[in-house]
N, C-alpha and C. Protein backbone atom coordinates (compact mmCIF):
# COMPACT_ATOMS: atom_id res chain seq x y z
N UNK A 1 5.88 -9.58 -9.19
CA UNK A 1 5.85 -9.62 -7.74
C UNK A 1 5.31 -8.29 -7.23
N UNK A 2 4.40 -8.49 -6.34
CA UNK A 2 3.74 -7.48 -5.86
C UNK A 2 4.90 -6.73 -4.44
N UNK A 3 4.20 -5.22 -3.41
CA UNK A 3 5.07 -5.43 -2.35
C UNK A 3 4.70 -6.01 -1.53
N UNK A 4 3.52 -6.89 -1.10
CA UNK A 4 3.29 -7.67 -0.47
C UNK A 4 4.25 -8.55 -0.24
N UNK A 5 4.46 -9.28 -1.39
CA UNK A 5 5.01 -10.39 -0.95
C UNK A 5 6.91 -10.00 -1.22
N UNK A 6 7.42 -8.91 -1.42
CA UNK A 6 8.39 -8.32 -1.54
C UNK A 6 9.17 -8.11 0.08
N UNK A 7 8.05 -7.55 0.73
CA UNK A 7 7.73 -6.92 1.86
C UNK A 7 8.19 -8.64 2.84
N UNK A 8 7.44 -9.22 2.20
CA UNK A 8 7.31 -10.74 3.49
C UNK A 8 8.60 -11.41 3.23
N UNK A 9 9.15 -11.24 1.85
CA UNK A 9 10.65 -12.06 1.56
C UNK A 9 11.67 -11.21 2.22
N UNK A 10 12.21 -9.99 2.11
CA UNK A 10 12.40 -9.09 2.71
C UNK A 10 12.53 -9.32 3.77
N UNK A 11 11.85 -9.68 4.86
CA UNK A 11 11.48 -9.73 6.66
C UNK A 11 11.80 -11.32 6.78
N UNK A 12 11.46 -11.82 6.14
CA UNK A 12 12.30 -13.60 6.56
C UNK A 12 13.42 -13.40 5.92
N UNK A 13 14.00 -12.86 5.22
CA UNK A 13 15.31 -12.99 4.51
C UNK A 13 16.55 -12.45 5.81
N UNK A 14 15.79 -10.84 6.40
CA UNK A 14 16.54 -10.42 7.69
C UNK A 14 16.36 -11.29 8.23
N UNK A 15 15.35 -12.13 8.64
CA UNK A 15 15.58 -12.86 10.19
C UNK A 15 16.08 -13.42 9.99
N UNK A 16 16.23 -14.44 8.97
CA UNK A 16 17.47 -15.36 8.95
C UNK A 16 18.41 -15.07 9.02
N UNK A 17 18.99 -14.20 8.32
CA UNK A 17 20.45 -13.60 8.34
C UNK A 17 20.67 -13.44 9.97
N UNK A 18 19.72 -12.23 10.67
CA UNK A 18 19.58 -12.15 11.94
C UNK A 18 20.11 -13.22 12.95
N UNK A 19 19.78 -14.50 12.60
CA UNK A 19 19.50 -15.37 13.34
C UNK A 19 20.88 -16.24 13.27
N UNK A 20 21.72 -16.02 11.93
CA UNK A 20 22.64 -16.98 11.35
C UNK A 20 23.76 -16.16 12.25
N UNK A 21 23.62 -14.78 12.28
CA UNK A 21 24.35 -14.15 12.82
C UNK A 21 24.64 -13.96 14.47
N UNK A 22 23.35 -14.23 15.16
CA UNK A 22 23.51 -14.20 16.15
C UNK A 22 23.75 -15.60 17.01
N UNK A 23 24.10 -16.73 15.99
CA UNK A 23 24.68 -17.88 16.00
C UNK A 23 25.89 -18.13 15.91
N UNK A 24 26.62 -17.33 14.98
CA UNK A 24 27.79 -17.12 14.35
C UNK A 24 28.60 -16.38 15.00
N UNK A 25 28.11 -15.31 15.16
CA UNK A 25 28.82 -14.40 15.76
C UNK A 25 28.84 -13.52 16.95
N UNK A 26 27.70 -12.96 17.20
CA UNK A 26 27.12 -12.72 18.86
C UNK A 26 25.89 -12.61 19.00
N UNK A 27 25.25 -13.18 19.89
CA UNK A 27 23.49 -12.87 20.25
C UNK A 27 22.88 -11.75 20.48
N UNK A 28 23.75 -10.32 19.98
CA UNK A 28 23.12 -9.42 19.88
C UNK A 28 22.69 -8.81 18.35
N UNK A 29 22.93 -10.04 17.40
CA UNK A 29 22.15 -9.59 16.58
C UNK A 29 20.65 -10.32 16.55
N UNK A 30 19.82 -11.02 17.58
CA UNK A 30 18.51 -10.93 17.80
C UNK A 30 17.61 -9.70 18.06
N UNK A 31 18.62 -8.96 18.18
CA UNK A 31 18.10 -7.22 18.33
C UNK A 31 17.21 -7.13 17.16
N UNK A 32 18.24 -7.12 15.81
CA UNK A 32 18.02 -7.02 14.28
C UNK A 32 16.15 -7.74 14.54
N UNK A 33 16.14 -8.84 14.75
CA UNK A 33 14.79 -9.81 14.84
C UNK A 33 13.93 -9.26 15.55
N UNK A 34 14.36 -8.81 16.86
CA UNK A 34 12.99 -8.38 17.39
C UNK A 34 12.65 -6.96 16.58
N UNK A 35 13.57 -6.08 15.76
CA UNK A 35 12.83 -5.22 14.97
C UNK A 35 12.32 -5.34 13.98
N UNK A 36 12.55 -6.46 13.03
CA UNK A 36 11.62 -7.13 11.81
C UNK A 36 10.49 -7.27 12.62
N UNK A 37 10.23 -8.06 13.66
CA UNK A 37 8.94 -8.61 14.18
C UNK A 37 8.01 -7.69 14.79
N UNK A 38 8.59 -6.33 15.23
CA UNK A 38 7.66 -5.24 15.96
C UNK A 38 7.18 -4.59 14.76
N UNK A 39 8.27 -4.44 14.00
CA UNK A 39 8.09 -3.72 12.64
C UNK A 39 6.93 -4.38 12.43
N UNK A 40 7.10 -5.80 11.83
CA UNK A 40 5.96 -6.10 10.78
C UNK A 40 4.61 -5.88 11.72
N UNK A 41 4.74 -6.20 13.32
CA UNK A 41 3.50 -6.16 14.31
C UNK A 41 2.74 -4.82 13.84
N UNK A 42 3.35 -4.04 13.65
CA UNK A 42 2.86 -2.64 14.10
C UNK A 42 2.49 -2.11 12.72
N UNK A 43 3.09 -2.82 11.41
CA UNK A 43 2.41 -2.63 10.25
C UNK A 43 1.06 -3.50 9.53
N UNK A 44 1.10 -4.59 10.88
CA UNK A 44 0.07 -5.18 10.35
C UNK A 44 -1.56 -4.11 10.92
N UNK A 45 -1.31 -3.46 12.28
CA UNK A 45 -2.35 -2.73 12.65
C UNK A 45 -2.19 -1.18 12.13
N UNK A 46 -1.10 -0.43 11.77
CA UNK A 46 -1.36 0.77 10.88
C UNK A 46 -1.19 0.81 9.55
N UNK A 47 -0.38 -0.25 9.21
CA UNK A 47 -0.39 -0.13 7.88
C UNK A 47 0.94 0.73 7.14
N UNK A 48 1.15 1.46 8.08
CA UNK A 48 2.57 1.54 8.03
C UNK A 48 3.77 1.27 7.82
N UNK A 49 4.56 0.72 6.34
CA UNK A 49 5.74 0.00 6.47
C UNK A 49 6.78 0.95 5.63
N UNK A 50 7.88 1.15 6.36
CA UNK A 50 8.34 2.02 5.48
C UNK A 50 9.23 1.28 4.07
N UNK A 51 9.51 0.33 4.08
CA UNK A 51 9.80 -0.79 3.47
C UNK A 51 8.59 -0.54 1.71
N UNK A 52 7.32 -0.64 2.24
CA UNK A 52 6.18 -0.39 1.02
C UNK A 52 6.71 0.92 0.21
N UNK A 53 6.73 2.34 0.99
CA UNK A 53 6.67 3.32 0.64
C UNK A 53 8.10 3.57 -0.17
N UNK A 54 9.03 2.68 0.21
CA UNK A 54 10.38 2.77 -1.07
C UNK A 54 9.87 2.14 -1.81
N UNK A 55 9.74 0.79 -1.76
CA UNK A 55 9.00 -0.09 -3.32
C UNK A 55 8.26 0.45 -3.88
N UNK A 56 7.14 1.09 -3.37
CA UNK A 56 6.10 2.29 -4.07
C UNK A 56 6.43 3.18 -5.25
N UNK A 57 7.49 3.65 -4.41
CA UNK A 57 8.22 5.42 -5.21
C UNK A 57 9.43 4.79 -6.01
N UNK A 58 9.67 3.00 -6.05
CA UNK A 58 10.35 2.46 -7.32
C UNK A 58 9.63 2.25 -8.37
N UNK A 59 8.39 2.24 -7.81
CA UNK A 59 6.96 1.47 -9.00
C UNK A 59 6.77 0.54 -9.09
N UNK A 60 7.16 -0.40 -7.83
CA UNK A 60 6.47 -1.63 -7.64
C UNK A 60 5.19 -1.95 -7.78
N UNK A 61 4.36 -2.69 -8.46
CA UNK A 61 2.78 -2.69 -8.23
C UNK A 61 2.20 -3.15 -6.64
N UNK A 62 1.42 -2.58 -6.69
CA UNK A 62 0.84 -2.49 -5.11
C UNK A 62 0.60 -3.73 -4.64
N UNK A 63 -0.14 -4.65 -3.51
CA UNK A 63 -0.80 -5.45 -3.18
C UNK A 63 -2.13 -5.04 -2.44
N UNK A 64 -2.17 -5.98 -1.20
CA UNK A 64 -3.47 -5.97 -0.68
C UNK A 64 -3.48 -5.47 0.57
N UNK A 65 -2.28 -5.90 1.17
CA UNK A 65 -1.82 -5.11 2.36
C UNK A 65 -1.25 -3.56 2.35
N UNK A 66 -0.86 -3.60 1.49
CA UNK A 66 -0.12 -2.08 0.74
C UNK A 66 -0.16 -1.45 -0.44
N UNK A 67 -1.61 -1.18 -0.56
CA UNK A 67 -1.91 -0.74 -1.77
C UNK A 67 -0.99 0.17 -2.45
């Protein structure tokens, strides 16, 4: 597994939880969601994820989005 797709299981894995939670228990964990979703927004145009840069410095092999 690359961090590409580490990175994408990762970010649906929070939202769900996110989502189970703010079902479950109070609607302020959609907070949690809208920061997966700005997050990933804002890494899709800089490239920026800090998420990559730990998998990186574990020695994950790279992908395409995050070399």
């Amino acid at each position: 597994m690359n961090i590409d797709r580490i990175v994408l299981a990762f970010a649906g894995s929070v939202v769900t939880l996110s989502v189970a939670l703010a079902y479950f228990v109070s609607p302020w964990w959609l907070l949690l969601t809208l920061f997966v979703g700005l997050n990933l927004l804002q890494s899709a145009f800089s490239g920026f994820c800090p998420l990559a840069i730990v998998l990186r410095r574990f020695g994950v092999r790279g992908g395409t989005a995050f070399p």
